[in-house]
C-alpha atoms as a PDB file:
ATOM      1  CA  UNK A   1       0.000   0.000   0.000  1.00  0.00           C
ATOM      2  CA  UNK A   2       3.104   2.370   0.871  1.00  0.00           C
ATOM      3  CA  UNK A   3       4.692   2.084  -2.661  1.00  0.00           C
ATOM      4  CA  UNK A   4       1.427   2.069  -4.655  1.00  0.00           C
ATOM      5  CA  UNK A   5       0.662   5.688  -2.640  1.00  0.00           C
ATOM      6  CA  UNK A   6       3.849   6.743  -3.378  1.00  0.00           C
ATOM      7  CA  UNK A   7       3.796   6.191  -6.741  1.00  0.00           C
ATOM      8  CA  UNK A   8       0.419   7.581  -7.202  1.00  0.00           C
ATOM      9  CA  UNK A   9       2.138  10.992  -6.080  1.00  0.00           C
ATOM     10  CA  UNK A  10       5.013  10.539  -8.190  1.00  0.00           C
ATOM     11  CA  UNK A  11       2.808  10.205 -11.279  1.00  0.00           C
ATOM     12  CA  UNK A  12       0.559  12.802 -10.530  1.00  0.00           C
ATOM     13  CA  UNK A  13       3.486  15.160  -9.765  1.00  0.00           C
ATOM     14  CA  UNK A  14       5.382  14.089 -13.215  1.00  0.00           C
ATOM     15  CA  UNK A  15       8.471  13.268 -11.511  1.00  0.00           C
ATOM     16  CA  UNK A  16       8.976   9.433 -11.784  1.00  0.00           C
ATOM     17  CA  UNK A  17       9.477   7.995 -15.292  1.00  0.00           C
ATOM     18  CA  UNK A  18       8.119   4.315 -15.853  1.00  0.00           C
ATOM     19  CA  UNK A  19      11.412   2.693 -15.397  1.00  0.00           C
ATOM     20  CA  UNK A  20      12.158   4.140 -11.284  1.00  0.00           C
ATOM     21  CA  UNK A  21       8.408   2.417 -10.293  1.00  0.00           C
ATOM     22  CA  UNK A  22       9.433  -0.697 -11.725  1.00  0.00           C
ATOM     23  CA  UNK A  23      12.441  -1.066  -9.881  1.00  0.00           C
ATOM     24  CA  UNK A  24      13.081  -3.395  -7.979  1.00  0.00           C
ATOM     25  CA  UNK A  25      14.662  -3.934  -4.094  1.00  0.00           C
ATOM     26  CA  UNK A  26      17.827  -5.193  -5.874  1.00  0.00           C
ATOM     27  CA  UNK A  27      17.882  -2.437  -8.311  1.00  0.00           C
ATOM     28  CA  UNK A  28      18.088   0.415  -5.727  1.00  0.00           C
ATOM     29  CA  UNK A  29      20.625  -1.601  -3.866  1.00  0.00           C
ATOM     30  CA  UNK A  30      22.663  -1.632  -6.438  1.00  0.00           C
ATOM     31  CA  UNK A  31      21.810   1.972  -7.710  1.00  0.00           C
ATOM     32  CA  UNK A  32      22.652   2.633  -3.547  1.00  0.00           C
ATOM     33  CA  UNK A  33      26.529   0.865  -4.070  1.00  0.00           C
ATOM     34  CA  UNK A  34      27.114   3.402  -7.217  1.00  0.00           C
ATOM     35  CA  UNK A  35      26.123   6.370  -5.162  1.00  0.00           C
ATOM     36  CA  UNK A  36      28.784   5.489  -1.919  1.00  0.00           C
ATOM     37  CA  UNK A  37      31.042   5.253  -4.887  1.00  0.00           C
ATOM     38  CA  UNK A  38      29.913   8.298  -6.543  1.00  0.00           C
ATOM     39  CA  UNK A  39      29.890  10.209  -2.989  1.00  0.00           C
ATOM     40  CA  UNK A  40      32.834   8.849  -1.494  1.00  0.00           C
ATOM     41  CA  UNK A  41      35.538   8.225  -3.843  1.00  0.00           C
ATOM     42  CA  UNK A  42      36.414  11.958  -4.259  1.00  0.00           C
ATOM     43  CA  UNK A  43      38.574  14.328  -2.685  1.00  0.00           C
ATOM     44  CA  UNK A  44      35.946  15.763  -1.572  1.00  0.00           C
ATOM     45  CA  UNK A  45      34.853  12.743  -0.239  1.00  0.00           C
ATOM     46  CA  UNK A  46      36.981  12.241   2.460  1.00  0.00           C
ATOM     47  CA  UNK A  47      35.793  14.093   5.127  1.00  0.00           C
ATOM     48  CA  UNK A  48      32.917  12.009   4.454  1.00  0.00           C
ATOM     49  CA  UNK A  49      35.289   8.583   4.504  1.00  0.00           C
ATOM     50  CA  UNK A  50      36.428  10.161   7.801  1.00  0.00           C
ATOM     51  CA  UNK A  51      32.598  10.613   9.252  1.00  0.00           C
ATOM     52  CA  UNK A  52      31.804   6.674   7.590  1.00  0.00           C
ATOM     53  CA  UNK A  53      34.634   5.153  10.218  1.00  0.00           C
ATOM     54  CA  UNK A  54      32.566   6.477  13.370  1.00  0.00           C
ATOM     55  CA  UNK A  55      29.352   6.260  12.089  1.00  0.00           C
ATOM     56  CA  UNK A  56      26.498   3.295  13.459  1.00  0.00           C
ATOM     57  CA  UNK A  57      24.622   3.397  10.370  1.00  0.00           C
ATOM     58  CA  UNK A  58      24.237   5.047   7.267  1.00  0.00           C
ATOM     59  CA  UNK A  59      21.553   5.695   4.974  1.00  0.00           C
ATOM     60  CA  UNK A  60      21.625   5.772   1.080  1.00  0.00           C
ATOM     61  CA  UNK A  61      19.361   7.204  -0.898  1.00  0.00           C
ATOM     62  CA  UNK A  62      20.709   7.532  -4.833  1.00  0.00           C
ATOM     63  CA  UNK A  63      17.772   8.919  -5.946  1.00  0.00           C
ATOM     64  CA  UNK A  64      16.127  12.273  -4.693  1.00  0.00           C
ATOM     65  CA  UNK A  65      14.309  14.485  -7.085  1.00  0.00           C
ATOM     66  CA  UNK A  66      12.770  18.082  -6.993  1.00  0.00           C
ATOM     67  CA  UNK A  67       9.781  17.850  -5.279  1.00  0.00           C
ATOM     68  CA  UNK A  68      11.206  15.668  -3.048  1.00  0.00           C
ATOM     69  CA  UNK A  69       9.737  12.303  -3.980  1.00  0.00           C
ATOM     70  CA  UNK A  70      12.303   9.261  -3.813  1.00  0.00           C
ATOM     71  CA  UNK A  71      12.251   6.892  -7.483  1.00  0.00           C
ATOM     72  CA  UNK A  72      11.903   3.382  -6.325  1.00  0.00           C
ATOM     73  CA  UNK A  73       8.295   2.457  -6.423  1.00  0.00           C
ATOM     74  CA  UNK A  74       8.451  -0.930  -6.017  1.00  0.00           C
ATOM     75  CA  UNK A  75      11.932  -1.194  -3.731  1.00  0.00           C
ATOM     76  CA  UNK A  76      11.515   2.244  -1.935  1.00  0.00           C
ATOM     77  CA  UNK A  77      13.453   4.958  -1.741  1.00  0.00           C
ATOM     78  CA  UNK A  78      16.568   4.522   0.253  1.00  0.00           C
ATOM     79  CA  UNK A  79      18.396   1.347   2.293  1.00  0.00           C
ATOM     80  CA  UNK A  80      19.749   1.515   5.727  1.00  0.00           C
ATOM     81  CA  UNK A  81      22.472  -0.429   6.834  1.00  0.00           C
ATOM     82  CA  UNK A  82      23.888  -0.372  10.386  1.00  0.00           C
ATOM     83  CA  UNK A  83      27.583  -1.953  11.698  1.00  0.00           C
ATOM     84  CA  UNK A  84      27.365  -4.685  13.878  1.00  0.00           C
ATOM     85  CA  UNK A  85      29.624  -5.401  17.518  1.00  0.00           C
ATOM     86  CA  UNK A  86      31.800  -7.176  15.235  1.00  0.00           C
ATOM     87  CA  UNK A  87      32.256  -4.077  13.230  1.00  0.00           C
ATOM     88  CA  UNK A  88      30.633  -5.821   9.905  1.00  0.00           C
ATOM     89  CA  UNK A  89      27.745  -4.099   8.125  1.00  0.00           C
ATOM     90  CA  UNK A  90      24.418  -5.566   8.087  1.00  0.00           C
ATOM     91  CA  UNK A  91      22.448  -6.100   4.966  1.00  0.00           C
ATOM     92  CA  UNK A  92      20.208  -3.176   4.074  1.00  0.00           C
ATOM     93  CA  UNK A  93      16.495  -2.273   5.371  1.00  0.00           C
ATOM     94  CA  UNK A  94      14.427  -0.625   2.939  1.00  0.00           C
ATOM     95  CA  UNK A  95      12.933   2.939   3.593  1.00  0.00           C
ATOM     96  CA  UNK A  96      10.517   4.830   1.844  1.00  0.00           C
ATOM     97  CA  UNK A  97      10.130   8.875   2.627  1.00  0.00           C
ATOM     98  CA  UNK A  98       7.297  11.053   2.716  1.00  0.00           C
ATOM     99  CA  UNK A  99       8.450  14.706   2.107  1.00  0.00           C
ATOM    100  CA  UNK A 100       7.490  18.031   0.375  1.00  0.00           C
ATOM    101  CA  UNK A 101      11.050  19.265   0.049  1.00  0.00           C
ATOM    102  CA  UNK A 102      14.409  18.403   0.922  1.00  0.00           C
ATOM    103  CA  UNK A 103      16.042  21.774   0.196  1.00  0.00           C
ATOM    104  CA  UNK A 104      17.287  20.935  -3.128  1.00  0.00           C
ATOM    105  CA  UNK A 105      18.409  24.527  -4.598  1.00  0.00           C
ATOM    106  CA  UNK A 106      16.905  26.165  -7.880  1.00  0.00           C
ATOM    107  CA  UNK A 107      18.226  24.170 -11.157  1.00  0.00           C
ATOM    108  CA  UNK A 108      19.110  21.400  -9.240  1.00  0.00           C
ATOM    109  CA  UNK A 109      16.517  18.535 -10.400  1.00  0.00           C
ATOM    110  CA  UNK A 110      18.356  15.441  -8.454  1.00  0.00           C
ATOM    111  CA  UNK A 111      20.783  14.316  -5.961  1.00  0.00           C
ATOM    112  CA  UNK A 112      22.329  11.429  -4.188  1.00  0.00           C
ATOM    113  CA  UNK A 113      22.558  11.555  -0.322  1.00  0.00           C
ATOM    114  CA  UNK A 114      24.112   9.642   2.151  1.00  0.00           C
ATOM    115  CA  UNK A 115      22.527   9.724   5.947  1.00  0.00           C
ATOM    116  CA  UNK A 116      25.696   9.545   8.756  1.00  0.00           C
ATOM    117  CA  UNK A 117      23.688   7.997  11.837  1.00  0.00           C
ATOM    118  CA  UNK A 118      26.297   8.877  14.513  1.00  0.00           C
ATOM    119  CA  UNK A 119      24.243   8.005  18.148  1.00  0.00           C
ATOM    120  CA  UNK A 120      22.136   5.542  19.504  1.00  0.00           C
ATOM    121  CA  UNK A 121      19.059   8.174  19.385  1.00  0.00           C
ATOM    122  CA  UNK A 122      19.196   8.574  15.506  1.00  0.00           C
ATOM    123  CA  UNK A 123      19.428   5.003  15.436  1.00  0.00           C
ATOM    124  CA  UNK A 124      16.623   4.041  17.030  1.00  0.00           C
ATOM    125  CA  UNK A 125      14.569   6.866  15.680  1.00  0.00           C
ATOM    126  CA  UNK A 126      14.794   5.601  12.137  1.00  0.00           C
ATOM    127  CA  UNK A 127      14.222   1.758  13.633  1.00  0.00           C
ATOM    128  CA  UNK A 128      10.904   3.236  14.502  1.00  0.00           C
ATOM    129  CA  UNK A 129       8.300   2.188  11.998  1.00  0.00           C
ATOM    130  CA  UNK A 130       8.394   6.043  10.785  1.00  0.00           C
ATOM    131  CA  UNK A 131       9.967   9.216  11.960  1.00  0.00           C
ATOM    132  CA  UNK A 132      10.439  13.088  10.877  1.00  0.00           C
ATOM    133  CA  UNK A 133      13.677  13.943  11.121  1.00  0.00           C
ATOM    134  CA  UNK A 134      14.889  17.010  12.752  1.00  0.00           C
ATOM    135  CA  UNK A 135      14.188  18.827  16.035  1.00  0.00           C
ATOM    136  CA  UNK A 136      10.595  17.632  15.953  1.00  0.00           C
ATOM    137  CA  UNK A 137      12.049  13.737  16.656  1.00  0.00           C
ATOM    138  CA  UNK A 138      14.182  14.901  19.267  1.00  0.00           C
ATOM    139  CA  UNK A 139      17.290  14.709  16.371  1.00  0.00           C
ATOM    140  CA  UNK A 140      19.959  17.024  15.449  1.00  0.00           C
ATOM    141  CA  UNK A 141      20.647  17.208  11.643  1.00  0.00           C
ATOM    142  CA  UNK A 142      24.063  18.420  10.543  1.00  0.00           C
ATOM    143  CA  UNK A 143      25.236  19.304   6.605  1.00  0.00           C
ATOM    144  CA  UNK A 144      28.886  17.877   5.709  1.00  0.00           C
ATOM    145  CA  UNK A 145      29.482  20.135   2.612  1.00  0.00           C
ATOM    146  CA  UNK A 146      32.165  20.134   0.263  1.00  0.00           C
ATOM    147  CA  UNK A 147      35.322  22.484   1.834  1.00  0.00           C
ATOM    148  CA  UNK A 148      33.099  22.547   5.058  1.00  0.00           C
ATOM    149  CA  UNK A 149      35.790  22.352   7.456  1.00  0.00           C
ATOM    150  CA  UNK A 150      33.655  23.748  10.225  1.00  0.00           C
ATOM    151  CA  UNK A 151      31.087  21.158   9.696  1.00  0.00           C
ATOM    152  CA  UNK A 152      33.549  18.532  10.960  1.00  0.00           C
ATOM    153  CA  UNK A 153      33.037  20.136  14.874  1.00  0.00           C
ATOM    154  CA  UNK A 154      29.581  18.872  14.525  1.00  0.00           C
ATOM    155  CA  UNK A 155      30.055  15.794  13.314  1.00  0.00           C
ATOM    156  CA  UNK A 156      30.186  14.050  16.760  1.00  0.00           C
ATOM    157  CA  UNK A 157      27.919  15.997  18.613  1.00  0.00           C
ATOM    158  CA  UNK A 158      24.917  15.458  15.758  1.00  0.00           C
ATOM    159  CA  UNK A 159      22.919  12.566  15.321  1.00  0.00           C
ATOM    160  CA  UNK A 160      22.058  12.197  11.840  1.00  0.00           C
ATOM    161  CA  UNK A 161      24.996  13.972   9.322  1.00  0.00           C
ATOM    162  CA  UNK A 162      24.237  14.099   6.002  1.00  0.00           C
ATOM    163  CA  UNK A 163      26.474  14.801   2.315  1.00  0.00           C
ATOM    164  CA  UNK A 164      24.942  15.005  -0.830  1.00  0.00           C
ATOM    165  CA  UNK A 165      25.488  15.063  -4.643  1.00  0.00           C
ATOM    166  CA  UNK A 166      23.745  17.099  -6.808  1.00  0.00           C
ATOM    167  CA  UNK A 167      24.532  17.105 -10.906  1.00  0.00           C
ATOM    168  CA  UNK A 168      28.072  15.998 -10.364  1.00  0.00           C
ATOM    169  CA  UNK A 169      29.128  19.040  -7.697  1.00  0.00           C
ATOM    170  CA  UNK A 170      28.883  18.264  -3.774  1.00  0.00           C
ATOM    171  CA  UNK A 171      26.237  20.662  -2.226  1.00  0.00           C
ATOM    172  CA  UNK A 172      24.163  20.315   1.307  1.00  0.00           C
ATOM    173  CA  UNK A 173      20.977  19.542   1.123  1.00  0.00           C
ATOM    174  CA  UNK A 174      18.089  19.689   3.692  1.00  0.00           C
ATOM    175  CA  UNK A 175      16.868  16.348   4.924  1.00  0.00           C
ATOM    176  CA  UNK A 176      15.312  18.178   8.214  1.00  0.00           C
ATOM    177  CA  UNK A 177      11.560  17.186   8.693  1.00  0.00           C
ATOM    178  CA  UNK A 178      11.691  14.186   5.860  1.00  0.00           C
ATOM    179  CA  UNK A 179       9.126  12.012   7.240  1.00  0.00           C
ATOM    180  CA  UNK A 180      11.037   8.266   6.669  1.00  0.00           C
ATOM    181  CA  UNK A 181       9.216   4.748   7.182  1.00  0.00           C
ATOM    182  CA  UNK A 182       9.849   1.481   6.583  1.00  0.00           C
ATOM    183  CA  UNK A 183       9.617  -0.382   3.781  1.00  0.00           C
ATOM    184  CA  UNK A 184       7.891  -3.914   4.548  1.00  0.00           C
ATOM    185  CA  UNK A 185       7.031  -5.216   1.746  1.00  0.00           C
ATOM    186  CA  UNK A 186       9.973  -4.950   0.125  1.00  0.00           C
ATOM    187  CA  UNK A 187      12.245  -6.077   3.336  1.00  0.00           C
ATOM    188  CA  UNK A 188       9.932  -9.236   2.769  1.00  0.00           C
ATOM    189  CA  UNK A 189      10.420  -9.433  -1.150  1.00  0.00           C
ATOM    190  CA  UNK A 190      14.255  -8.978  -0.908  1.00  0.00           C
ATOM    191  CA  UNK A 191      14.949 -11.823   1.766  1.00  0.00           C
ATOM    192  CA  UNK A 192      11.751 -13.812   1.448  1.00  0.00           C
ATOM    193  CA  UNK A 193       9.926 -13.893   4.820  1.00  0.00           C
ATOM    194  CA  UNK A 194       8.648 -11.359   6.995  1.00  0.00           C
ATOM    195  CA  UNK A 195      11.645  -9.405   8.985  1.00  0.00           C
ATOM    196  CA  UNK A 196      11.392  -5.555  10.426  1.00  0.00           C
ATOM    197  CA  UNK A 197      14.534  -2.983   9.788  1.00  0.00           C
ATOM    198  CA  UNK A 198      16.014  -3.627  13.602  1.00  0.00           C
ATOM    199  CA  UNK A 199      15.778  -7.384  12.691  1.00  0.00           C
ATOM    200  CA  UNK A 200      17.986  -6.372   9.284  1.00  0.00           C
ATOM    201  CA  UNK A 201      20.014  -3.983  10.926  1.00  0.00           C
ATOM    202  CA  UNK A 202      20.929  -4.564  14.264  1.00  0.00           C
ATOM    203  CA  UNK A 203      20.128  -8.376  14.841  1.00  0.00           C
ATOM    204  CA  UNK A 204      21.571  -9.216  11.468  1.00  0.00           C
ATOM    205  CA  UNK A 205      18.792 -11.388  10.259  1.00  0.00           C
ATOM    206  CA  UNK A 206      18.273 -10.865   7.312  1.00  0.00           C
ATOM    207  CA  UNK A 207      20.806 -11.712   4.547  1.00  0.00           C
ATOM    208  CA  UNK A 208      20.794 -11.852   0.797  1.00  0.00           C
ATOM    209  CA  UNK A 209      24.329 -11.935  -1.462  1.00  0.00           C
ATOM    210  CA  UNK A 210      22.871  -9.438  -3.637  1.00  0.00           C
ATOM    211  CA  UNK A 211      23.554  -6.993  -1.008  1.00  0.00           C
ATOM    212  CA  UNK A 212      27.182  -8.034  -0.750  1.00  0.00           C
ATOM    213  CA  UNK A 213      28.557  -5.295  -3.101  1.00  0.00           C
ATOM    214  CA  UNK A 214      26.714  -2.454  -1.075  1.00  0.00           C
ATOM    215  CA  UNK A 215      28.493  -4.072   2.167  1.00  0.00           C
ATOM    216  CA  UNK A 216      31.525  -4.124   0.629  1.00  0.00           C
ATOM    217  CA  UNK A 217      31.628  -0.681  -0.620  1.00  0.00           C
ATOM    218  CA  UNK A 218      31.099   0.588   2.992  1.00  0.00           C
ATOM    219  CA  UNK A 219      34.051  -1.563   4.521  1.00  0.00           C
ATOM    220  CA  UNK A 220      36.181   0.065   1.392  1.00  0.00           C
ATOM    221  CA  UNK A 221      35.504   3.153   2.929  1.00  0.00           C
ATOM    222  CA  UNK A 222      34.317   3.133   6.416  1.00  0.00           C
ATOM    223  CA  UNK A 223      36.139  -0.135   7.816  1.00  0.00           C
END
């Protein structure tokens, strides 16, 4: 029901072509492994790289447009995946997002983000079945842009810090009061029985080798 209301929006709105509410879980996995690569292999990636090492989770969504709808109809919008005690990344949850904007700036039609969940808090927040990020959850939001040397102070102290990608230049995008929620159906398509994002995430239930380029990606980067 969550994906056939979202892409009822994204139709109406003219935003999503065919192809993005066809896609499947495994497609925006894999469009999700391009984007780390996109984001973080770059100089100006690094402070990001940096971020990745201390981070409990990160989000990735490869696909944000204008109005900020997320493509990925049938696999929604954006995977979490979380690092276990062991330090090893868990196989992603799926996430779709309810929002009007996400700050994108005038001329800029799309973007990849990445979501830096850096506490316990932000964690569970987003393990909830749906949250709105920002001060209304309780959450503080930081921007890692490109050059943003001052951004790095916050880095710790914030729960959720986010870098984003916009037409091939780095740029800091919004995700404050993006409404996020889980993605059941396609959790339950992508590993074939019923499991929740904390079971995914944090109790490392759910597992599918499809996935294991998107894991491997983040240990290239973040260890």
């Amino acid at each position: 029901m969550k994906r056939t209301i979202l892409a009822a929006t994204m139709l109406a709105a003219g935003l999503a072509p065919a192809a993005a509410l066809a896609e499947t879980p495994q497609h925006l996995v894999d469009s999700s492994t391009l984007a780390i690569e996109s984001l973080m292999d770059a100089p100006e990636g690094t402070q990001a790289a940096n971020v990745l090492r201390h981070a409990k989770a990160v989000v990735v969504c490869p696909n944000i447009f204008k109005a900020g709808f997320f493509v990925g109809g049938e696999g929604g919008g954006c995977v979490m995946v979380a690092r276990g005690a062991n330090g090893a990344w868990s196989d992603p949850a799926f996430y779709t997002v309810g929002s009007g904007s996400f700050g994108l700036q005038i001329g800029v039609q799309n973007a990849q983000v990445m979501m830096f969940i850096m506490t316990d808090g932000g964690l569970n927040a987003l393990l909830n079945s749906s949250v709105k990020l920002g001060a209304d959850a309780g959450l503080t939001v930081a921007t890692l842009g490109a050059g943003a040397n001052a951004a790095m102070s916050t880095a710790y102290n914030a729960d959720i810090l986010t870098i984003s990608k916009s037409q091939g230049l780095y740029g800091g995008i919004s995700v404050s009061g993006s409404v996020f929620g889980q993605d059941t159906d396609a959790e339950a398509a992508y590993y074939g029985t019923p499991v929740d994002a904390r079971q995914i995430t944090v109790d490392m239930a759910g597992h599918n080798a499809g996935a294991n380029p998107l894991r491997a990606e983040l240990a290239r980067f973040g260890g």
